[in-house]
PDB file of N, CA and C in Angstrom:
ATOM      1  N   UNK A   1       4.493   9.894   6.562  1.00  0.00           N
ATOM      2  CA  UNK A   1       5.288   8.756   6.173  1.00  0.00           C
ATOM      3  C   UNK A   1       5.065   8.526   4.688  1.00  0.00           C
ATOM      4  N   UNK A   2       5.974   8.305   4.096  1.00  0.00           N
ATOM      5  CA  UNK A   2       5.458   8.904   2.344  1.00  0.00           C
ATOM      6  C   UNK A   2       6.001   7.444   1.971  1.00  0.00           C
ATOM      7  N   UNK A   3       4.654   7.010   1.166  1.00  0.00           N
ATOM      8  CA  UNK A   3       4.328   5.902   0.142  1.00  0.00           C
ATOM      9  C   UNK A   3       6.481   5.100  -0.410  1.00  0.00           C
ATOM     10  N   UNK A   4       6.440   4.300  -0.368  1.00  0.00           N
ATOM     11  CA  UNK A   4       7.908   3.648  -0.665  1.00  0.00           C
ATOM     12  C   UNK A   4       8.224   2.955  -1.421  1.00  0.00           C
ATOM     13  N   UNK A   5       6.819   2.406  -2.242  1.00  0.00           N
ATOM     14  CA  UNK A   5       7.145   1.305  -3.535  1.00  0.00           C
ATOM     15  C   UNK A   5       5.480   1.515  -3.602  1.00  0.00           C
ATOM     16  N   UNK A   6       5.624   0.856  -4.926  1.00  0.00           N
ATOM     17  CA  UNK A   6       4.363   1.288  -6.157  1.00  0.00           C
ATOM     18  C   UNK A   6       4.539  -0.669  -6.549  1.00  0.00           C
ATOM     19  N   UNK A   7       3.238  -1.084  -6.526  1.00  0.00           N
ATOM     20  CA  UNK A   7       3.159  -2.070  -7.405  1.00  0.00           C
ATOM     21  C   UNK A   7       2.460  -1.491  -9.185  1.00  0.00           C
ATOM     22  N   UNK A   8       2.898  -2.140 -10.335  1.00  0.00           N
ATOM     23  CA  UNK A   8       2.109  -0.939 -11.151  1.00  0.00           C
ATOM     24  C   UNK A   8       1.939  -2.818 -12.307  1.00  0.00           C
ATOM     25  N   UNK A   9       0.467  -2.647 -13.055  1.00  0.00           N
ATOM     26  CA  UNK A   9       0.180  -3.643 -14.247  1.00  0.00           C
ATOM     27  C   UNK A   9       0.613  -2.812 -15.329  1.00  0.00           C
ATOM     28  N   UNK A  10       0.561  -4.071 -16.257  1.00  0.00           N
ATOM     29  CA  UNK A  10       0.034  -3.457 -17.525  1.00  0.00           C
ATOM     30  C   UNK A  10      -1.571  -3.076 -17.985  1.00  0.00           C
ATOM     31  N   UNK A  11      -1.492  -1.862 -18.514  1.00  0.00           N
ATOM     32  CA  UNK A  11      -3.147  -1.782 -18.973  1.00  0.00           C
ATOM     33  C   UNK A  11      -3.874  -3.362 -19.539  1.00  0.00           C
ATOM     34  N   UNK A  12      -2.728  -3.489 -20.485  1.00  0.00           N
ATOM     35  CA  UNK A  12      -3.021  -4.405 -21.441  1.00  0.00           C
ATOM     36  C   UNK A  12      -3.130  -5.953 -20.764  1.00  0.00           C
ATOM     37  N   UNK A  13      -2.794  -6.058 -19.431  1.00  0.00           N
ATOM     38  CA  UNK A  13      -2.822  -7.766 -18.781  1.00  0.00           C
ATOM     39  C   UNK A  13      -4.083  -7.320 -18.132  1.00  0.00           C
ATOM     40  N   UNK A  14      -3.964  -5.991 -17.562  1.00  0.00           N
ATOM     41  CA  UNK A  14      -5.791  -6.000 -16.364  1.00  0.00           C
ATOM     42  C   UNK A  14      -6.947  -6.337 -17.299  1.00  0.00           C
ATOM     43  N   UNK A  15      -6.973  -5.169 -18.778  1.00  0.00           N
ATOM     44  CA  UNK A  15      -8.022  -5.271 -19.658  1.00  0.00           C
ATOM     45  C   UNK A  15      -8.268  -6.651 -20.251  1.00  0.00           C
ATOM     46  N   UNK A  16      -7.259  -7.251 -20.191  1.00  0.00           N
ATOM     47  CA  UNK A  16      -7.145  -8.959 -20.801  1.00  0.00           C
ATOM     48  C   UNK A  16      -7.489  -9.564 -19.282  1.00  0.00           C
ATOM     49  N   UNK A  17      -7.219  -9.360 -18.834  1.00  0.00           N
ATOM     50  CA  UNK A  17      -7.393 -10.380 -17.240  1.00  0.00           C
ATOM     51  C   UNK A  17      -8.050  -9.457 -16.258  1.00  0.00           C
ATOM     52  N   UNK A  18      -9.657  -8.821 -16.300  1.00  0.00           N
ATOM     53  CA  UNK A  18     -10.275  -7.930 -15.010  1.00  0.00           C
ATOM     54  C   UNK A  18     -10.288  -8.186 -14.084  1.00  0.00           C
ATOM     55  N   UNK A  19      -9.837 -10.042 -13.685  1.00  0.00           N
ATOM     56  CA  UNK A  19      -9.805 -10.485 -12.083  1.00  0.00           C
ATOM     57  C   UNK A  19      -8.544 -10.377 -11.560  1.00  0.00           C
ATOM     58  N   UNK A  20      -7.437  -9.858 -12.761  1.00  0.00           N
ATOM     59  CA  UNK A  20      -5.997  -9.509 -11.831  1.00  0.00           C
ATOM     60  C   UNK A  20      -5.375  -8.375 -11.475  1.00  0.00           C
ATOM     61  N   UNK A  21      -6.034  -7.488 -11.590  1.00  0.00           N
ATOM     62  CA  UNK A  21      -5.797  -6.288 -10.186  1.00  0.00           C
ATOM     63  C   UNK A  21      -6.395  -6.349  -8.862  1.00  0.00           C
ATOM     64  N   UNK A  22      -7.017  -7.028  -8.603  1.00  0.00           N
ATOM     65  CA  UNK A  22      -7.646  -7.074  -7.391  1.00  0.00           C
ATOM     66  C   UNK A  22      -7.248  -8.375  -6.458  1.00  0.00           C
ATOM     67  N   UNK A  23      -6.961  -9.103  -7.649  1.00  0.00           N
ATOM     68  CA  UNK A  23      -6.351 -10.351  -7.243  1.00  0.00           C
ATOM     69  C   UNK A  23      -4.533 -10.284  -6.260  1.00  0.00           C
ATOM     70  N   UNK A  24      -4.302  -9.479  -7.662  1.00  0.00           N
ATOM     71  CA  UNK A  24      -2.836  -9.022  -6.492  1.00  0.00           C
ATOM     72  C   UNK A  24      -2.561  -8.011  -5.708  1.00  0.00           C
ATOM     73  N   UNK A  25      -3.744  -7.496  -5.733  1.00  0.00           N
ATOM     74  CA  UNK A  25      -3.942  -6.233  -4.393  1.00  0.00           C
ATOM     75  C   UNK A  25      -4.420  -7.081  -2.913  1.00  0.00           C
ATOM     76  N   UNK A  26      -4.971  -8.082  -3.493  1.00  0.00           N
ATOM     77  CA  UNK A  26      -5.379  -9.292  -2.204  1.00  0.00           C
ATOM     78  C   UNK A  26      -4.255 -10.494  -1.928  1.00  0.00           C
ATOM     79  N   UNK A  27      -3.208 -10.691  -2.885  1.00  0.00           N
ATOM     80  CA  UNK A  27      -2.279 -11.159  -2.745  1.00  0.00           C
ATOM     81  C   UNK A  27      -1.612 -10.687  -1.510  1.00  0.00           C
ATOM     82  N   UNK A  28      -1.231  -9.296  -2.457  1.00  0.00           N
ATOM     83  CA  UNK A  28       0.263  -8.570  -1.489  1.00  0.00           C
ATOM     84  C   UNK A  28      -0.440  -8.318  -0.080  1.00  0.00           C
ATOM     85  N   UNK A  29      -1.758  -8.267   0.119  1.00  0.00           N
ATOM     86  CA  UNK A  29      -2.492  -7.967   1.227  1.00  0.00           C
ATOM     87  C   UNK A  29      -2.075  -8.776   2.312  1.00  0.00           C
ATOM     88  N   UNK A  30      -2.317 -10.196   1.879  1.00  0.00           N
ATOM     89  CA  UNK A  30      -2.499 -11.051   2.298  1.00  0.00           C
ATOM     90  C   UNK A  30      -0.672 -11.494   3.063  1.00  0.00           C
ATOM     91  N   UNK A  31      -0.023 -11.229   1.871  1.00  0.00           N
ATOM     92  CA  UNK A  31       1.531 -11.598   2.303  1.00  0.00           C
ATOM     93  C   UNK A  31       2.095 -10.375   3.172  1.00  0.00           C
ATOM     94  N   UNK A  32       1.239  -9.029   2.946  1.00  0.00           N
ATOM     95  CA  UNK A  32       1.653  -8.294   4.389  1.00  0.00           C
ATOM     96  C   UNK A  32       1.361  -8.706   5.555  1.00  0.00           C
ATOM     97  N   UNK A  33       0.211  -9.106   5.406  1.00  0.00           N
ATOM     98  CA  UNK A  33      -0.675  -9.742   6.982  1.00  0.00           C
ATOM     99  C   UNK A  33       0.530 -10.287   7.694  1.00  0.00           C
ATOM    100  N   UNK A  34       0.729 -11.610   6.906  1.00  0.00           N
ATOM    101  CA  UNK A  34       1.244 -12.662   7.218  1.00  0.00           C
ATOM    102  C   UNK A  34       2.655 -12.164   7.546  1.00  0.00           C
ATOM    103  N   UNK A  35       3.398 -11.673   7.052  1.00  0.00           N
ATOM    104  CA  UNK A  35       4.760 -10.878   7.695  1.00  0.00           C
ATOM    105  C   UNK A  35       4.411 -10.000   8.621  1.00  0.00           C
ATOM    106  N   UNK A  36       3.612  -9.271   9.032  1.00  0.00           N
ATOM    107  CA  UNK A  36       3.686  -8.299  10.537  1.00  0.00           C
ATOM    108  C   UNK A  36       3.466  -9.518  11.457  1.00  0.00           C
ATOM    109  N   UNK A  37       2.175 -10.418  10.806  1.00  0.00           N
ATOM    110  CA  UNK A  37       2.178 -11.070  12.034  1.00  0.00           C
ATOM    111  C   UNK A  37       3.159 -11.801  12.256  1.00  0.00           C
ATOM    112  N   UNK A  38       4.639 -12.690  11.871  1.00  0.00           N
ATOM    113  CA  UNK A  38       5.530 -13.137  12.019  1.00  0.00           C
ATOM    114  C   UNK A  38       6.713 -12.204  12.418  1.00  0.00           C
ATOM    115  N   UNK A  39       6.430 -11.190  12.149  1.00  0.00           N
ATOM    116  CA  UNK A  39       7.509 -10.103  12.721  1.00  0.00           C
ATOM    117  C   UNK A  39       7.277  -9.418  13.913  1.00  0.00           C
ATOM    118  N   UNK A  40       5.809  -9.805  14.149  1.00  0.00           N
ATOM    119  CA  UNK A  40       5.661  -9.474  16.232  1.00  0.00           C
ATOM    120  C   UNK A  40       5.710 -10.847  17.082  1.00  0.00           C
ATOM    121  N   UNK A  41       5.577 -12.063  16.183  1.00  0.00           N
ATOM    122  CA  UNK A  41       6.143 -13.246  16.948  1.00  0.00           C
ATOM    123  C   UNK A  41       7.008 -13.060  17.882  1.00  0.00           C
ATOM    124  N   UNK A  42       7.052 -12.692  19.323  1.00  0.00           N
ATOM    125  CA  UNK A  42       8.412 -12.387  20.172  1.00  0.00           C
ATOM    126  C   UNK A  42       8.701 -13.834  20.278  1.00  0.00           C
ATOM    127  N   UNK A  43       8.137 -14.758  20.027  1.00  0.00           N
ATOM    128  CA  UNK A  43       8.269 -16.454  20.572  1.00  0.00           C
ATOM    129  C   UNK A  43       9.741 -16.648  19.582  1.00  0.00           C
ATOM    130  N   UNK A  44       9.639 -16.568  18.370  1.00  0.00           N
ATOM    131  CA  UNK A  44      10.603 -16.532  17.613  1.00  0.00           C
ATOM    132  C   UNK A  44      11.269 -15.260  16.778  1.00  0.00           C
ATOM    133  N   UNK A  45      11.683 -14.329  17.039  1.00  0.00           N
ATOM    134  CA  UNK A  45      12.101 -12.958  16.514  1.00  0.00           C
ATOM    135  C   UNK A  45      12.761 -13.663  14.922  1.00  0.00           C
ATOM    136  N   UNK A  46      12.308 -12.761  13.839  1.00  0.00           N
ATOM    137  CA  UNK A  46      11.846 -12.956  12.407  1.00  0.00           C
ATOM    138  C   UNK A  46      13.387 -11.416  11.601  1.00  0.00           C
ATOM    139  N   UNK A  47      13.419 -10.695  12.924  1.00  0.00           N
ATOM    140  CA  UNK A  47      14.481  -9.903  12.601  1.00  0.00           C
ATOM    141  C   UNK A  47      15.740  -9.494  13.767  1.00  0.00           C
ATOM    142  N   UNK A  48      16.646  -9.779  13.529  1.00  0.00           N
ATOM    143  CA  UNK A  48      18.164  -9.041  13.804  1.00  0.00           C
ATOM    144  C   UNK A  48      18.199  -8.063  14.185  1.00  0.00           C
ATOM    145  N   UNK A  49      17.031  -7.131  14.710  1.00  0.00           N
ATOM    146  CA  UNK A  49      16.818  -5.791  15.134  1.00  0.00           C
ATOM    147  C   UNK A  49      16.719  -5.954  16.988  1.00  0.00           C
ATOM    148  N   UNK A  50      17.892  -5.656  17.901  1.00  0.00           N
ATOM    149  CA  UNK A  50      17.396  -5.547  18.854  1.00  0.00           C
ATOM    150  C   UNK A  50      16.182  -4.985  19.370  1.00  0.00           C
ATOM    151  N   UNK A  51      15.432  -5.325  20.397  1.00  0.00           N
ATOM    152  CA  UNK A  51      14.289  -4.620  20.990  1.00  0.00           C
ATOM    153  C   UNK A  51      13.258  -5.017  19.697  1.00  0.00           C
ATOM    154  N   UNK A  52      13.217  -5.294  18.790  1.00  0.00           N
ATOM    155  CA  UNK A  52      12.061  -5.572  17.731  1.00  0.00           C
ATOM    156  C   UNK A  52      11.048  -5.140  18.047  1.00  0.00           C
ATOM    157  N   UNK A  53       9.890  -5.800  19.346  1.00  0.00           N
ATOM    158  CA  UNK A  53       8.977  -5.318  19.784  1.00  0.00           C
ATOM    159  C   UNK A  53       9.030  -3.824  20.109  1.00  0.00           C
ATOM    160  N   UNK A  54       9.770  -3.241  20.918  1.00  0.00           N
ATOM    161  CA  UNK A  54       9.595  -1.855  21.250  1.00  0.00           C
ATOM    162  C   UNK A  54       9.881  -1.342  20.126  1.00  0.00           C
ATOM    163  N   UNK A  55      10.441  -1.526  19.241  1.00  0.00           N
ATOM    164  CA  UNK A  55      10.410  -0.897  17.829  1.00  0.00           C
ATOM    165  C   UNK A  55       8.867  -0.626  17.134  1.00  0.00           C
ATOM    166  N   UNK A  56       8.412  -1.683  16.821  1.00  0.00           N
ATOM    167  CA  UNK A  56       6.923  -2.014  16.444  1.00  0.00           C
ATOM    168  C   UNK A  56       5.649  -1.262  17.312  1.00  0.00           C
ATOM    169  N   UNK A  57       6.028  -1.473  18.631  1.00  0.00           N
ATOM    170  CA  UNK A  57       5.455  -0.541  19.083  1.00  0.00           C
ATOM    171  C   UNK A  57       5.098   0.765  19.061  1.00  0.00           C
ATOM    172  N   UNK A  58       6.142   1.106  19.086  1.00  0.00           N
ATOM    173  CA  UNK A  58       6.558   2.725  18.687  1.00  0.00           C
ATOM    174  C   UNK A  58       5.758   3.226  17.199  1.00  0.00           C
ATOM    175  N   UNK A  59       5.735   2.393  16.211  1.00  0.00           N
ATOM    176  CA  UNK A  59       5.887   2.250  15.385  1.00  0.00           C
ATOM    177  C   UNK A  59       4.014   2.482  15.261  1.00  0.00           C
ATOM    178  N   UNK A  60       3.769   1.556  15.565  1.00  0.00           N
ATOM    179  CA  UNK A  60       2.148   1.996  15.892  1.00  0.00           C
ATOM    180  C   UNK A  60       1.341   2.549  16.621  1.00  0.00           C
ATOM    181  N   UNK A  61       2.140   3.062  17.787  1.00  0.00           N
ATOM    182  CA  UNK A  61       1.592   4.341  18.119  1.00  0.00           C
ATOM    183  C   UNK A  61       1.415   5.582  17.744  1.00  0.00           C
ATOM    184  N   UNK A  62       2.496   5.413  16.714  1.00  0.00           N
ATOM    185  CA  UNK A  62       2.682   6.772  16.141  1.00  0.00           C
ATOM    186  C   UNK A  62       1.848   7.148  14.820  1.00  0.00           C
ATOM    187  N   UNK A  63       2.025   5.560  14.108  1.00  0.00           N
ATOM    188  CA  UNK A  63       1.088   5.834  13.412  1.00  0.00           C
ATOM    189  C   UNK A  63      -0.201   4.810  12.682  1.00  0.00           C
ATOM    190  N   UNK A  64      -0.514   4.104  13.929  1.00  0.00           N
ATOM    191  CA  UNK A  64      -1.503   2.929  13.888  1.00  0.00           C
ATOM    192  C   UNK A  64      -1.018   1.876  13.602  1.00  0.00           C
ATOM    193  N   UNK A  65      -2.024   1.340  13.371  1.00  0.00           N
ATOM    194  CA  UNK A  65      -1.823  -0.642  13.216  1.00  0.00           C
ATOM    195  C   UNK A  65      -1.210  -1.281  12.093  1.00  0.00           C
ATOM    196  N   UNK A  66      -1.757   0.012  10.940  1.00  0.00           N
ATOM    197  CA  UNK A  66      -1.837  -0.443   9.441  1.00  0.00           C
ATOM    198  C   UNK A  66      -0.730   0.995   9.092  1.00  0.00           C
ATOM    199  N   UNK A  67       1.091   0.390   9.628  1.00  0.00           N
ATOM    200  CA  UNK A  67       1.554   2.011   8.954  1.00  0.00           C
ATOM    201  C   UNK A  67       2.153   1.661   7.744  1.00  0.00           C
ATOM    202  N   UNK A  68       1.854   0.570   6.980  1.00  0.00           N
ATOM    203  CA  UNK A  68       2.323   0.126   5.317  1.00  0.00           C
ATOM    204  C   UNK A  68       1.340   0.094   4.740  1.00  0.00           C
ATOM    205  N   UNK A  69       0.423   0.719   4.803  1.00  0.00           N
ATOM    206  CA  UNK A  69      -1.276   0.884   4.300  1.00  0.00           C
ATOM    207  C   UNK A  69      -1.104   0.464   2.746  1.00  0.00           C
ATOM    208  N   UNK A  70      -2.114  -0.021   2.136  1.00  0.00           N
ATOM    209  CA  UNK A  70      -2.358  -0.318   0.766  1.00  0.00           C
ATOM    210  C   UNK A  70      -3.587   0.137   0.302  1.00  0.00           C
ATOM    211  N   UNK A  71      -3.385   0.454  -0.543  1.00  0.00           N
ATOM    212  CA  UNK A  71      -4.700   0.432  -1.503  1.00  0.00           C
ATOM    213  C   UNK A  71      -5.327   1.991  -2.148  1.00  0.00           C
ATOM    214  N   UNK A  72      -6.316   2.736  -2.110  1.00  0.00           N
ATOM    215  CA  UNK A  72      -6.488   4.053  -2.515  1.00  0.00           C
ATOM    216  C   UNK A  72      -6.832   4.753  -1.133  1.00  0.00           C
ATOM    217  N   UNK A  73      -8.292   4.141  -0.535  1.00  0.00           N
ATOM    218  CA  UNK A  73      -8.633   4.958   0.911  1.00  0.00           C
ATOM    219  C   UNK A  73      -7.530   5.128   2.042  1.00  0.00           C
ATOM    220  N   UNK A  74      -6.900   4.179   2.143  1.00  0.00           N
ATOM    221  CA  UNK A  74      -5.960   4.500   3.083  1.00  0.00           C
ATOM    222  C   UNK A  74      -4.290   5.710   2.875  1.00  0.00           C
ATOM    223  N   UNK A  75      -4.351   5.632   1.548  1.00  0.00           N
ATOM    224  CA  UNK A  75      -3.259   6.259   0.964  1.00  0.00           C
ATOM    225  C   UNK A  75      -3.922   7.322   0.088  1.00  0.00           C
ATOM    226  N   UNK A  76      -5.069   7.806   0.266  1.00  0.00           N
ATOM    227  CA  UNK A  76      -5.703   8.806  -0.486  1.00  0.00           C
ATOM    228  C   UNK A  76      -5.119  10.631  -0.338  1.00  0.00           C
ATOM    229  N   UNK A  77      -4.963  10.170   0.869  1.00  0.00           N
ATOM    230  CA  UNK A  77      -3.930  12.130   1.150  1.00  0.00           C
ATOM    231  C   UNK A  77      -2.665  12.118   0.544  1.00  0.00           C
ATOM    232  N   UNK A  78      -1.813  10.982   0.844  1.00  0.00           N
ATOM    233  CA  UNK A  78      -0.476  11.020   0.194  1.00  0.00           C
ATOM    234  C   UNK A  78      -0.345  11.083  -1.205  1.00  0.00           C
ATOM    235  N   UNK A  79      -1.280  10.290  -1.998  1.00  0.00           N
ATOM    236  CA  UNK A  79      -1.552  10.616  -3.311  1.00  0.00           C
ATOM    237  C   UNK A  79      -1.723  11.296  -3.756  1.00  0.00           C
ATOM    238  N   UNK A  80      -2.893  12.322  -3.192  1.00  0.00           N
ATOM    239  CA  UNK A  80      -3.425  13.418  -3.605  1.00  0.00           C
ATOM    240  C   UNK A  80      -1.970  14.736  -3.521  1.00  0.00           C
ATOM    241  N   UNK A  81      -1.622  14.728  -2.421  1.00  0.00           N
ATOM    242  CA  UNK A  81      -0.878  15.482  -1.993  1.00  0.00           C
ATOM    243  C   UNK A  81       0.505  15.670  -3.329  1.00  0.00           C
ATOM    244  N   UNK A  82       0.911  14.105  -3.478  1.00  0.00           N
ATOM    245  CA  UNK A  82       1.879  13.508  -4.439  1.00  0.00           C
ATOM    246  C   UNK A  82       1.538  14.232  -5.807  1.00  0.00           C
ATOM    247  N   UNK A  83       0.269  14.162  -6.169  1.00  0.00           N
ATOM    248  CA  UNK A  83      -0.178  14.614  -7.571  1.00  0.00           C
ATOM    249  C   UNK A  83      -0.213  16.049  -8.099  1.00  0.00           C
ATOM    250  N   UNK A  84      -0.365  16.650  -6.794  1.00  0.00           N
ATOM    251  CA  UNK A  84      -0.942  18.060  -6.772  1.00  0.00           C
ATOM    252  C   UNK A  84       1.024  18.721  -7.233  1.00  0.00           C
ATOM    253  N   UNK A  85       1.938  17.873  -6.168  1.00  0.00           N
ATOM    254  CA  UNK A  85       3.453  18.178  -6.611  1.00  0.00           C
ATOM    255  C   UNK A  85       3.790  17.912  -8.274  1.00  0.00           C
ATOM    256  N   UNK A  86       3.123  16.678  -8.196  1.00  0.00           N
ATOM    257  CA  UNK A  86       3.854  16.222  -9.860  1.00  0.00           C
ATOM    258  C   UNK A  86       2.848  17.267 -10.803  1.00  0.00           C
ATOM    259  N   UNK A  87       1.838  17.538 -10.933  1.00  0.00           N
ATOM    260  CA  UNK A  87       1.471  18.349 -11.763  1.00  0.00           C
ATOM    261  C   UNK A  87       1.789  20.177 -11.872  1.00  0.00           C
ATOM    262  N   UNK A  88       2.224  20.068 -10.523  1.00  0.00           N
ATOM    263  CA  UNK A  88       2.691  21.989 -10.231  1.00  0.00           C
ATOM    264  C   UNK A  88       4.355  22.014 -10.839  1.00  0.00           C
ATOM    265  N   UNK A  89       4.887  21.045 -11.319  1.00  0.00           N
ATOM    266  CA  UNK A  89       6.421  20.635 -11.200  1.00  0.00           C
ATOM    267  C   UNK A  89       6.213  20.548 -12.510  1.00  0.00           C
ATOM    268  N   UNK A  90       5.229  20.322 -13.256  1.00  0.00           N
ATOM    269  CA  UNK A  90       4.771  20.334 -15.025  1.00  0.00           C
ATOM    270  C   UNK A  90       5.278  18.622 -15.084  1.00  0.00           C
ATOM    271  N   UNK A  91       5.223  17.920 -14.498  1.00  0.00           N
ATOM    272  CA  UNK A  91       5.365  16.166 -14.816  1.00  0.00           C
ATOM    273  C   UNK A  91       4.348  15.609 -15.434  1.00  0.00           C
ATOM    274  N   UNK A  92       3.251  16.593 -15.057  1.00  0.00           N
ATOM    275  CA  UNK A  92       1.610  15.674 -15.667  1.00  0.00           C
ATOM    276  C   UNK A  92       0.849  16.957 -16.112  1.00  0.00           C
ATOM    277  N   UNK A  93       0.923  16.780 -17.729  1.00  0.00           N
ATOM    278  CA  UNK A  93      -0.165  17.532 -18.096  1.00  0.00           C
ATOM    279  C   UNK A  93      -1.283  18.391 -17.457  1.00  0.00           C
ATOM    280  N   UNK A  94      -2.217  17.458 -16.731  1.00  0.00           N
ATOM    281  CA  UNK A  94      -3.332  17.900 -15.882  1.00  0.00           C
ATOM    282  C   UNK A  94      -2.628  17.404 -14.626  1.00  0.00           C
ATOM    283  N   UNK A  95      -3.820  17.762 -13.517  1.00  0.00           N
ATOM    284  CA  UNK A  95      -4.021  17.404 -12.386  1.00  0.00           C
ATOM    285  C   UNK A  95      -4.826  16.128 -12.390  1.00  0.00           C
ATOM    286  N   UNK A  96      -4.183  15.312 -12.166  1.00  0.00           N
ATOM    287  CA  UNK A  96      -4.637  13.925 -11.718  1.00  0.00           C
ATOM    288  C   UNK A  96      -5.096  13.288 -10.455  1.00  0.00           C
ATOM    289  N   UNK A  97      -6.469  12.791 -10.511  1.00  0.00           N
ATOM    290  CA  UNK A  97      -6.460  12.509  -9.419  1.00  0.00           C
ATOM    291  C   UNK A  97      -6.174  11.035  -9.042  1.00  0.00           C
ATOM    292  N   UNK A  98      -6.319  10.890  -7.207  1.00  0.00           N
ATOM    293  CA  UNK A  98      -5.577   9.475  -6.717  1.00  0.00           C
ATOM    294  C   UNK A  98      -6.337   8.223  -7.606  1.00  0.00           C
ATOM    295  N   UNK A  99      -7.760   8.324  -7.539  1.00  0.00           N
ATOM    296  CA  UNK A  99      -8.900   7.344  -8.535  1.00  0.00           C
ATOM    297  C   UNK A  99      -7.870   6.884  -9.485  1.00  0.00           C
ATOM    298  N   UNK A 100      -7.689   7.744 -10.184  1.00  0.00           N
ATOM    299  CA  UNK A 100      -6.908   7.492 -11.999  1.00  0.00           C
ATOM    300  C   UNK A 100      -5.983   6.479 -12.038  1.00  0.00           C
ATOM    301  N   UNK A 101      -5.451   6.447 -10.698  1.00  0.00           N
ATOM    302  CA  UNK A 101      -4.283   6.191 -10.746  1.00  0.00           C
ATOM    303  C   UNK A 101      -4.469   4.121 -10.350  1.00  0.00           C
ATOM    304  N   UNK A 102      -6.020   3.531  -9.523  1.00  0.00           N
ATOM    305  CA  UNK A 102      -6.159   2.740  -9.529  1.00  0.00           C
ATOM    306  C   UNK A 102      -7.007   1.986 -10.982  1.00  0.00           C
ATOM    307  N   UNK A 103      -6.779   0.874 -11.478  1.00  0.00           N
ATOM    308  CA  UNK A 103      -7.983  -0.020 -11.492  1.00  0.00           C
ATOM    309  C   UNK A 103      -9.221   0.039 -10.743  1.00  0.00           C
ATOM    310  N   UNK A 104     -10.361   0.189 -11.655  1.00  0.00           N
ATOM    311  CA  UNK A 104     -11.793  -0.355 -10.802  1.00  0.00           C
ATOM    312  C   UNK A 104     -11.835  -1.384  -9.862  1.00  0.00           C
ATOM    313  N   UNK A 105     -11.599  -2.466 -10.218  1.00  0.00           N
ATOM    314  CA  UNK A 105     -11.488  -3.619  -9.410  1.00  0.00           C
ATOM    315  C   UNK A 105     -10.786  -3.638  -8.366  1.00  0.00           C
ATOM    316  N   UNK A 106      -9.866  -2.874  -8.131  1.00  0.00           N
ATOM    317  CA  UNK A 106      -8.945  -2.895  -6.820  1.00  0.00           C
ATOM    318  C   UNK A 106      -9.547  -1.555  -6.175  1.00  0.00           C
ATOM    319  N   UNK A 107     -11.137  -1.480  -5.944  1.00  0.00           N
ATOM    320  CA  UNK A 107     -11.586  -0.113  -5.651  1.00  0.00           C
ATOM    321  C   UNK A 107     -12.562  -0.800  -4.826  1.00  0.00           C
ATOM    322  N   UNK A 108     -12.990  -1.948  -5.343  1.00  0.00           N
ATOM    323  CA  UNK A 108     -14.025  -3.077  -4.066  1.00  0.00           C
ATOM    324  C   UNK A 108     -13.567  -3.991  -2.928  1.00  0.00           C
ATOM    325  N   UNK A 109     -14.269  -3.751  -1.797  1.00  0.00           N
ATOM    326  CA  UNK A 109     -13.672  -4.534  -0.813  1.00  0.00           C
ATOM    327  C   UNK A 109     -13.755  -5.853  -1.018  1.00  0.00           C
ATOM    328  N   UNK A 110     -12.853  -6.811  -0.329  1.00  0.00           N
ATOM    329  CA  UNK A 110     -12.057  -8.545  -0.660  1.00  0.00           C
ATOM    330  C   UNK A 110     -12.284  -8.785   0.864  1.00  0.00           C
ATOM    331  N   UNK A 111     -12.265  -9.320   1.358  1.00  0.00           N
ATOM    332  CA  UNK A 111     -12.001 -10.093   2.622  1.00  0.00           C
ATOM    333  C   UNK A 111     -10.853 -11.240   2.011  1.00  0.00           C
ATOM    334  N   UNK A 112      -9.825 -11.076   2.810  1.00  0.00           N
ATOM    335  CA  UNK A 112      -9.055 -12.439   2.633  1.00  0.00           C
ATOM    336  C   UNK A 112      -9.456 -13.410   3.801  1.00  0.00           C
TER     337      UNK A 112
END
């Protein structure tokens, strides 16, 4: 299931602000939570999709709980995989790895 949107900073706002990459990696975290869990609400259905539930279901069987994963560990093959294309394709100088591609700070665990 291949990665579908990129949140991306500026160098120049993280290095000026070190508590806001991690901050909106715990944001968007947080506002995913909160939409799956309103989108398996069967009490009130949140989408126009017949069957919703058996959709969702499906959906995580196939490929777990967490299939909009965030962050580096969870998306570490697709990245890698991603990089190894963009650099054989001549897009990136070197071979880059998935690390490079985060902030430090969005590399420590948050509990929301």
């Amino acid at each position: 299931f291949p990665i579908m949107h990129v949140l991306g900073l500026r160098r120049t706002l993280a290095d000026k602000h070190p508590w806001l990459p991690a901050a909106l990696l715990k944001a968007f975290t947080k506002s995913k939570d909160i939409a799956l869990d309103l989108l398996t609400d069967e009490s009130a259905p949140k989408a126009s999709l017949p069957f919703v539930d058996v959709s969702i279901a499906r959906a995580r069987a196939m490929m777990g709980r967490d299939y909009w994963s965030y962050g580096l560990t969870a998306n570490h093959h697709v990245l890698d995989t991603f990089l190894g294309h963009h650099h054989a394709e001549g897009l990136s100088p070197r071979r880059l790895k998935p690390e490079e591609l985060f902030h430090p700070a969005t590399l420590e665990n948050f509990t929301i």
